[in-house]
Protein backbone atom coordinates (compact mmCIF):
# COMPACT_ATOMS: atom_id res chain seq x y z
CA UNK A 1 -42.25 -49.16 -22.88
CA UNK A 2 -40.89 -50.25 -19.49
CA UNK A 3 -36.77 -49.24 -21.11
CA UNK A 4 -38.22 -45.70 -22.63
CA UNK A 5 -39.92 -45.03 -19.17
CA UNK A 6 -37.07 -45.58 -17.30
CA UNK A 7 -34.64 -43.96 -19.62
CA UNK A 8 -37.08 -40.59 -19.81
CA UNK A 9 -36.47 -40.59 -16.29
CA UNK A 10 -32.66 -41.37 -15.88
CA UNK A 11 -32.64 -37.87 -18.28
CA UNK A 12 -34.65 -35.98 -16.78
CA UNK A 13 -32.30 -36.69 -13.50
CA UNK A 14 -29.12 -35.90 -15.48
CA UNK A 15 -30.85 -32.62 -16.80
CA UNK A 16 -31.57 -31.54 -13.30
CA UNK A 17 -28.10 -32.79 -12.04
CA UNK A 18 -26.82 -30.40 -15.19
CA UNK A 19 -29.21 -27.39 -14.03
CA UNK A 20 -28.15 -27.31 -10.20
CA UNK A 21 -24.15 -27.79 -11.98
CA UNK A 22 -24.73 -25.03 -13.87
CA UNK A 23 -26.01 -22.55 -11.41
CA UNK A 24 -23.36 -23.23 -8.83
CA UNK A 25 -20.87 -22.53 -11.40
CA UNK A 26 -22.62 -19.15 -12.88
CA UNK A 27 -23.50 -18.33 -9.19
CA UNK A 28 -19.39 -18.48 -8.54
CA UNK A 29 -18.73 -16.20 -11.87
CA UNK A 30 -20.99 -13.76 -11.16
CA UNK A 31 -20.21 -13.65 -7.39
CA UNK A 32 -16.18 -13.81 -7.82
CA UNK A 33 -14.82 -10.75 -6.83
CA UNK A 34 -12.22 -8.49 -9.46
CA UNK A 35 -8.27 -8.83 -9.22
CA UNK A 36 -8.38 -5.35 -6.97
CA UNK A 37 -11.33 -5.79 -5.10
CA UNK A 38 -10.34 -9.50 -3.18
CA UNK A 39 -8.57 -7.24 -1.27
CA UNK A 40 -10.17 -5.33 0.68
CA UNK A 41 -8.20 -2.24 0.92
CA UNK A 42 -7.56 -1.50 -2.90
CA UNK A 43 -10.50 -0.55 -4.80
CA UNK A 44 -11.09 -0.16 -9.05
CA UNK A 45 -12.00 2.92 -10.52
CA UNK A 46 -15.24 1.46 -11.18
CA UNK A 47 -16.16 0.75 -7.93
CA UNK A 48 -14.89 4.58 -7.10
CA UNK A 49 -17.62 5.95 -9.66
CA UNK A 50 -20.50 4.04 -8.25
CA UNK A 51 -20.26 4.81 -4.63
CA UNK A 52 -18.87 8.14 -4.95
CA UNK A 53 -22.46 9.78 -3.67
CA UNK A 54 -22.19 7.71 -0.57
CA UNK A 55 -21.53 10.73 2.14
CA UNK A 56 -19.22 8.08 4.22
CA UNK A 57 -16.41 8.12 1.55
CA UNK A 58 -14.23 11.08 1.30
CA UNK A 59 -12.05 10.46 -1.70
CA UNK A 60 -7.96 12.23 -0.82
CA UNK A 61 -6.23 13.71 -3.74
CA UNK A 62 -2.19 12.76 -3.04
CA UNK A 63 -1.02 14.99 -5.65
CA UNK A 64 0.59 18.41 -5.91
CA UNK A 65 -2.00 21.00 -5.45
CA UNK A 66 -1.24 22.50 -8.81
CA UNK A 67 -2.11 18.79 -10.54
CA UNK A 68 -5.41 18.73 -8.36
CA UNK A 69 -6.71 22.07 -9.27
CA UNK A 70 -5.69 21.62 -12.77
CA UNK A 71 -8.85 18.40 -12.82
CA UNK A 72 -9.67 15.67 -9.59
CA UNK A 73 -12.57 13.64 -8.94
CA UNK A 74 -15.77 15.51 -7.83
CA UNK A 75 -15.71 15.66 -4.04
CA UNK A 76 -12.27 15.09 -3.54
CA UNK A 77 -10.22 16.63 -1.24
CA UNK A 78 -6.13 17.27 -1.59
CA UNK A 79 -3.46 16.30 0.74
CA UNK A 80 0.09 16.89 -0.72
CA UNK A 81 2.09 14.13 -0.63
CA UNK A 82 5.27 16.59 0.34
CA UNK A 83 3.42 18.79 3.18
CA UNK A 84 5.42 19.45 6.21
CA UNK A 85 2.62 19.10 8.27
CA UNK A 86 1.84 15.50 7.58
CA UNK A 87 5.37 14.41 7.16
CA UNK A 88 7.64 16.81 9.59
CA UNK A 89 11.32 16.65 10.20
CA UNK A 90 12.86 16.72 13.49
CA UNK A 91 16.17 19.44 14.16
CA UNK A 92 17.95 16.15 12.72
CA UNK A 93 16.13 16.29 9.81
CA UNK A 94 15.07 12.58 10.23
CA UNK A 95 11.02 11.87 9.32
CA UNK A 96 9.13 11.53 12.61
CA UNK A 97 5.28 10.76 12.86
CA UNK A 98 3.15 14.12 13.47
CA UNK A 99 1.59 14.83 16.60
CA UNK A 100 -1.91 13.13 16.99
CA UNK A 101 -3.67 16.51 17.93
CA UNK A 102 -2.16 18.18 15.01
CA UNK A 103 -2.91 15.50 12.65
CA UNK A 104 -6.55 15.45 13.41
CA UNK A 105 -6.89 18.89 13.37
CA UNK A 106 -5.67 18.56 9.83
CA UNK A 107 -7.97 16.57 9.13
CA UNK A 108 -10.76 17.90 10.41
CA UNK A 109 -10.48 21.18 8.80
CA UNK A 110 -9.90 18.84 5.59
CA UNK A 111 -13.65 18.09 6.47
CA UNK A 112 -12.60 14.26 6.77
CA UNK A 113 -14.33 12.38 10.09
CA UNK A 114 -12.79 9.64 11.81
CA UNK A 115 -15.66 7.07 10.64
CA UNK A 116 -15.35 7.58 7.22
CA UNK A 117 -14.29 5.37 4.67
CA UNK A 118 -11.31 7.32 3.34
CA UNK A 119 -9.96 6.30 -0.28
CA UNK A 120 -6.46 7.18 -1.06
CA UNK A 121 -5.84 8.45 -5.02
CA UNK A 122 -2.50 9.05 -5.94
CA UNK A 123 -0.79 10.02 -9.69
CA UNK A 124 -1.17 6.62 -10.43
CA UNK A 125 2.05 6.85 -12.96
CA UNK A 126 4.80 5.00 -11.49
CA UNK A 127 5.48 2.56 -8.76
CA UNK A 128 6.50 5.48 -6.40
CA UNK A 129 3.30 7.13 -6.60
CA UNK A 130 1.71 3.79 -5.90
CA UNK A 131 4.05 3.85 -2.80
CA UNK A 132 2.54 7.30 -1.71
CA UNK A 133 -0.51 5.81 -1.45
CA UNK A 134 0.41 3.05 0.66
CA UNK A 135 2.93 5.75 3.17
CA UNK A 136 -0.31 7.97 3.44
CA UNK A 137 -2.49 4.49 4.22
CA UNK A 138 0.38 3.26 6.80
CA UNK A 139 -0.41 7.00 8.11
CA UNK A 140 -3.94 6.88 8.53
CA UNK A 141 -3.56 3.02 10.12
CA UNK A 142 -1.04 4.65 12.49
CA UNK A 143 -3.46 7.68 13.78
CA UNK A 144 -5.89 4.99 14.18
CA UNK A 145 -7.97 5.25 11.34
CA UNK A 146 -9.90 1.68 10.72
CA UNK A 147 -11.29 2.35 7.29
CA UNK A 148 -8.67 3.27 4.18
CA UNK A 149 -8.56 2.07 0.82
CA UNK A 150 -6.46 2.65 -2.32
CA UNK A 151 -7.90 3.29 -5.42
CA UNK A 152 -5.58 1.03 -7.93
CA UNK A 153 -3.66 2.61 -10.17
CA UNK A 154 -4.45 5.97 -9.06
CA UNK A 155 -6.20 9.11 -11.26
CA UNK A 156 -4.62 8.06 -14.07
CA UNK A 157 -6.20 4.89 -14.19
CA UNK A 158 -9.51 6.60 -12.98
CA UNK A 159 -9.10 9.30 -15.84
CA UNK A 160 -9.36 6.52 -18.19
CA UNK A 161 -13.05 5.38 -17.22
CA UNK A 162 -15.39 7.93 -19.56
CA UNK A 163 -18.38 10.25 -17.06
CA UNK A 164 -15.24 10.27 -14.28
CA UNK A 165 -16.85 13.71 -13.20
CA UNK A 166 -13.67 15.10 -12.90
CA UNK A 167 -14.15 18.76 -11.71
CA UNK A 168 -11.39 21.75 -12.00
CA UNK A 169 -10.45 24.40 -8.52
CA UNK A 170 -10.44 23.44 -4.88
CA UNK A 171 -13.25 21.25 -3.26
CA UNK A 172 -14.61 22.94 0.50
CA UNK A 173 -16.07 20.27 2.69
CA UNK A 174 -17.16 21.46 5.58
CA UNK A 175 -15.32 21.14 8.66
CA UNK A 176 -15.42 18.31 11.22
CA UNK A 177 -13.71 17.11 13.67
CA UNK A 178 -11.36 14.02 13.47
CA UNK A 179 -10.34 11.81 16.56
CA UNK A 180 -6.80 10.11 16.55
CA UNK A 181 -7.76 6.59 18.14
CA UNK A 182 -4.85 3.78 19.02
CA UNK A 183 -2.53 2.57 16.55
CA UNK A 184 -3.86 0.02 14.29
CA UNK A 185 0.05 -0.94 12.41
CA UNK A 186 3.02 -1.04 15.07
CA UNK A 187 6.13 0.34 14.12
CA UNK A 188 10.00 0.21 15.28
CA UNK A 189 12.49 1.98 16.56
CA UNK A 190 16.20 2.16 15.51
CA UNK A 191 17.16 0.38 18.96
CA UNK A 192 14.92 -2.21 18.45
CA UNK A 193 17.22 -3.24 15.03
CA UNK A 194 20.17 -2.86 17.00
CA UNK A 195 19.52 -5.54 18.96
CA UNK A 196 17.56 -8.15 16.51
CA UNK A 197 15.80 -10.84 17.78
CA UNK A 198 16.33 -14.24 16.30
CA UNK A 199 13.81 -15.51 13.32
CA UNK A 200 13.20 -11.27 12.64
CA UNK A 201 13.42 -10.81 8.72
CA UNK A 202 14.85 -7.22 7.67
CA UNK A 203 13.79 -6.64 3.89
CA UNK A 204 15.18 -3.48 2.18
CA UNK A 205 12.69 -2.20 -0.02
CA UNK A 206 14.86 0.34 -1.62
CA UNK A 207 16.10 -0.50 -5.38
CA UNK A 208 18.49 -3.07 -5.85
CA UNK A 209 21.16 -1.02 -6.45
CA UNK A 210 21.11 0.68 -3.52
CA UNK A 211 20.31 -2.31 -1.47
CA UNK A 212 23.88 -3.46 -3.02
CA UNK A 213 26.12 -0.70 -1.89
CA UNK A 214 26.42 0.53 -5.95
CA UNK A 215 24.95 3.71 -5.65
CA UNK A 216 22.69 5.92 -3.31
CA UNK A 217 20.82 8.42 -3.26
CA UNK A 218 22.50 11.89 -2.18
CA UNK A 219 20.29 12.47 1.60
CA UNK A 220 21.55 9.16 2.86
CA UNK A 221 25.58 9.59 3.48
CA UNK A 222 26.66 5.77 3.51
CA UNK A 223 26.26 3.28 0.85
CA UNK A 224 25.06 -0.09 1.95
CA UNK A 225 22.14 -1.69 3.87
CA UNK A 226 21.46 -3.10 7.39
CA UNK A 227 23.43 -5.98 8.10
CA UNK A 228 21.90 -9.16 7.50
CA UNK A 229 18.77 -7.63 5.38
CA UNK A 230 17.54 -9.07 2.05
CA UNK A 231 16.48 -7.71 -1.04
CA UNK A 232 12.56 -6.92 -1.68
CA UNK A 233 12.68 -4.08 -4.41
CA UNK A 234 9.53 -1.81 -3.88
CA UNK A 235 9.03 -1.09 -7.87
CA UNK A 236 8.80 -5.40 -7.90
CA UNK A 237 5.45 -4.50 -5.52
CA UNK A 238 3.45 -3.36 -9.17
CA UNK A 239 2.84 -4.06 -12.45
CA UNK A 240 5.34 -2.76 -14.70
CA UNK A 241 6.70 -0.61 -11.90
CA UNK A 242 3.53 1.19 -12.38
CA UNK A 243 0.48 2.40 -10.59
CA UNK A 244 -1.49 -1.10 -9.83
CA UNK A 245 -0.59 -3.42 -7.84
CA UNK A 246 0.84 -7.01 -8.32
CA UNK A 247 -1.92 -9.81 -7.37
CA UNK A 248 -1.31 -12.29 -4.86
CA UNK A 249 0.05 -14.83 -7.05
CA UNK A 250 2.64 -12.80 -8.35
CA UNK A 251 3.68 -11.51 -5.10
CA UNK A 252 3.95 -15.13 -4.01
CA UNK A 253 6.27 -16.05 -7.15
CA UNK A 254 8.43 -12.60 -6.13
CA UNK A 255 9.32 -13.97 -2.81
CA UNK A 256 9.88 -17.16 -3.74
CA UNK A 257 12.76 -16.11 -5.90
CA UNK A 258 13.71 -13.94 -3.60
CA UNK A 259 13.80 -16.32 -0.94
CA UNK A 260 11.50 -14.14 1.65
CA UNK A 261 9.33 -15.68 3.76
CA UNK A 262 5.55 -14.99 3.38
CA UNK A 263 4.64 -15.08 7.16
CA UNK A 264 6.78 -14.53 10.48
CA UNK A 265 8.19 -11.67 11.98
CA UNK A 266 9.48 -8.90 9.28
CA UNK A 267 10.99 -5.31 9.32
CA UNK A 268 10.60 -3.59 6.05
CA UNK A 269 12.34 -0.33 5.45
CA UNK A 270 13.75 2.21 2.37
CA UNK A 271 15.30 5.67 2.77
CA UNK A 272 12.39 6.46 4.70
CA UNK A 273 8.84 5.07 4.71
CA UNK A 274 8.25 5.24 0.62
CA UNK A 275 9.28 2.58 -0.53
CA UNK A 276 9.47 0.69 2.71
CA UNK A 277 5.52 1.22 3.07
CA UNK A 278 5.02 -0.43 -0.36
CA UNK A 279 6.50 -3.77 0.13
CA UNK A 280 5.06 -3.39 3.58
CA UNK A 281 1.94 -3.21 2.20
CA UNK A 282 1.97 -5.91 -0.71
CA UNK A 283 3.23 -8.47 2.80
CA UNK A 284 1.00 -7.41 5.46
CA UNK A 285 -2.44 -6.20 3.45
CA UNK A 286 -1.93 -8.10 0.05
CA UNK A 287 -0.63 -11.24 1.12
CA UNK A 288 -2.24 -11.01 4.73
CA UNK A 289 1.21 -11.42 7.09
CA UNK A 290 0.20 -9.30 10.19
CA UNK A 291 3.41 -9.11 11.71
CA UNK A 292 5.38 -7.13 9.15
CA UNK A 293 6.29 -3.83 10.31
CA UNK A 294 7.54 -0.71 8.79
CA UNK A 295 10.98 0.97 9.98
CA UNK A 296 9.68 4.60 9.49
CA UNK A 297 12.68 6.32 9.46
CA UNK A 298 14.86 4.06 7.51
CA UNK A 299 18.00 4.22 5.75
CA UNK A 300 18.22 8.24 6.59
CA UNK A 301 18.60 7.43 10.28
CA UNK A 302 20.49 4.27 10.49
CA UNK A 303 22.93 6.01 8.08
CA UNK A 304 23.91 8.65 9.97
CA UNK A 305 24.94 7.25 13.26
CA UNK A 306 28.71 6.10 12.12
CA UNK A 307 28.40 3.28 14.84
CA UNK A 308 25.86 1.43 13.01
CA UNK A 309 27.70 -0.93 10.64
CA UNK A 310 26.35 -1.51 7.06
CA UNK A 311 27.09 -4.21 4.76
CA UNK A 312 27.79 -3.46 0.87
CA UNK A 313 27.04 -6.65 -0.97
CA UNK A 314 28.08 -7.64 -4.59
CA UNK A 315 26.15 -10.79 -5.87
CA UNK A 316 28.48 -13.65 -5.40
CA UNK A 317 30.66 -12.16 -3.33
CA UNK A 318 31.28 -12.36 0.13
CA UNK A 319 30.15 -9.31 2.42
CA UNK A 320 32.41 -6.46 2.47
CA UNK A 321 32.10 -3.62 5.47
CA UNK A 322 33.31 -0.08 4.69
């Protein structure tokens, strides 16, 4: 009697042992977050739907204004990706950053406020518009703008998701205005590269081929790269060279073949900020390395000035200088 007594009990302490197991580990399913949103600027689509009533989220449309009328998300407003006004040219034709006052002007007739949470949608097709996202969110983090997100994979991943209350025309919020605040991302300037500082990484995020000296595209008039940069393709930064982006253990496995550090001091550029902005994004906000910066102006100013030397590399060969 004594032996069944003592054995009811023993079970009834495993079963309890088994209940408390069991709850910590449904309590961790149910409470682990998705692939997109452990990091906390890219959202899902799903999340998009469900707080898109919230009037502290302005959704921004990066596509032509001809795709956005044609159907966008209810409530969203457009910026195109290719407007002057948000991406001017100096009389050298080389990108520069528009003036605060103008910018939040912009953006205040846009009827966007300076405290909103801002999600960036772009075409959501191709690793380059993934990379307009992340210029437009380097933007935003430039003029000082502490809340930005990116919707992964972009309207075409949100145009998927059935009740998407996509809407046809032009949406009219109503005006606002928008205050430029400090710089939350540091850049650098083409003097700063000139004179590199020892332990600085320069990664060119342009395709390899270009990175190589093989071919280029027609605005920049030298082949090559920066002396001494490596290789960190921006289409490597997603899936398929598509819309979403990579997860952090993938990204991890990228630089490891590539032989790029995950922290210290980094430079990322491309032609311009495109594709520079996109592996400057999967290091600094992905992965978490806060001291990556993004050389704005890229390739299409270094290029230019005949004085600054490039190297054209062939794989297993030694350095060659035009």
């Amino acid at each position: 009697m004594i032996h069944g007594m003592m054995l009811r009990m023993q079970t009834s302490k495993l079963s309890r042992r088994l209940i408390v197991v069991c709850a910590l580990i449904a309590s961790v399913v149910l409470n682990a977050p998705s692939r997109a949103q452990s990091i906390a600027s890219v959202v899902d689509p799903a999340w998009l739907i469900a707080n898109l009533t919230d009037p502290d989220i302005v959704v921004v449309d990066l596509r032509r204004d001809a795709d956005y009328r044609a159907g966008h998300l209810r409530g969203a407003v457009n910026i195109d990706p290719t407007s002057a006004e948000l991406r001017p040219r100096g009389a050298d034709g080389l990108p520069r950053l528009p003036i605060p006052e103008e910018f939040g002007a912009r953006m205040g007739i846009l009827g966007i406020a300076s405290k909103q949470k801002i999600v960036l949608v772009s075409r959501g097709e191709s690793w380059m518009d993934a990379a307009t996202a992340t210029d437009y969110f380097w933007l935003f983090k430039r003029m000082g703008h502490a809340d930005v997100v990116i919707l992964d994979g972009g309207f075409k991943g949100l145009v998927a998701i059935p009740g998407a209350f996509i809407r046809q025309g032009a949406e009219v919020r109503a005006q606002t205005t928008y205050m430029v605040s400090a710089p939350l991302v540091s850049g650098i300037r083409i003097a700063d590269l000139r004179e590199q500082r020892p332990g600085l990484v320069l990664l060119d995020g342009r395709l390899r081929g270009r990175f190589l000296g093989i071919n280029k595209t027609p605005v920049i008039p030298r082949y090559g790269t920066i002396p001494g940069s490596r290789s960190l393709p921006a289409n490597w930064m997603t899936v398929d060279a598509g819309g979403r982006f990579r997860t952090v253990d993938d990204l991890r496995a990228i630089l490891k073949f590539t032989g790029v550090p995950e922290g210290g001091p980094i430079v990322v550029f491309g032609n311009t900020s495109l594709a520079g902005s996109l592996a400057w994004f999967a290091l600094r906000v992905i992965l978490g390395n806060r001291d990556v910066r993004l050389y704005h102006a890229g390739m299409l100013e270094w290029s230019q000035d005949p004085s600054n030397p490039l190297d054209v590399l062939r794989d297993n060969e030694e350095v060659q200088r035009p």
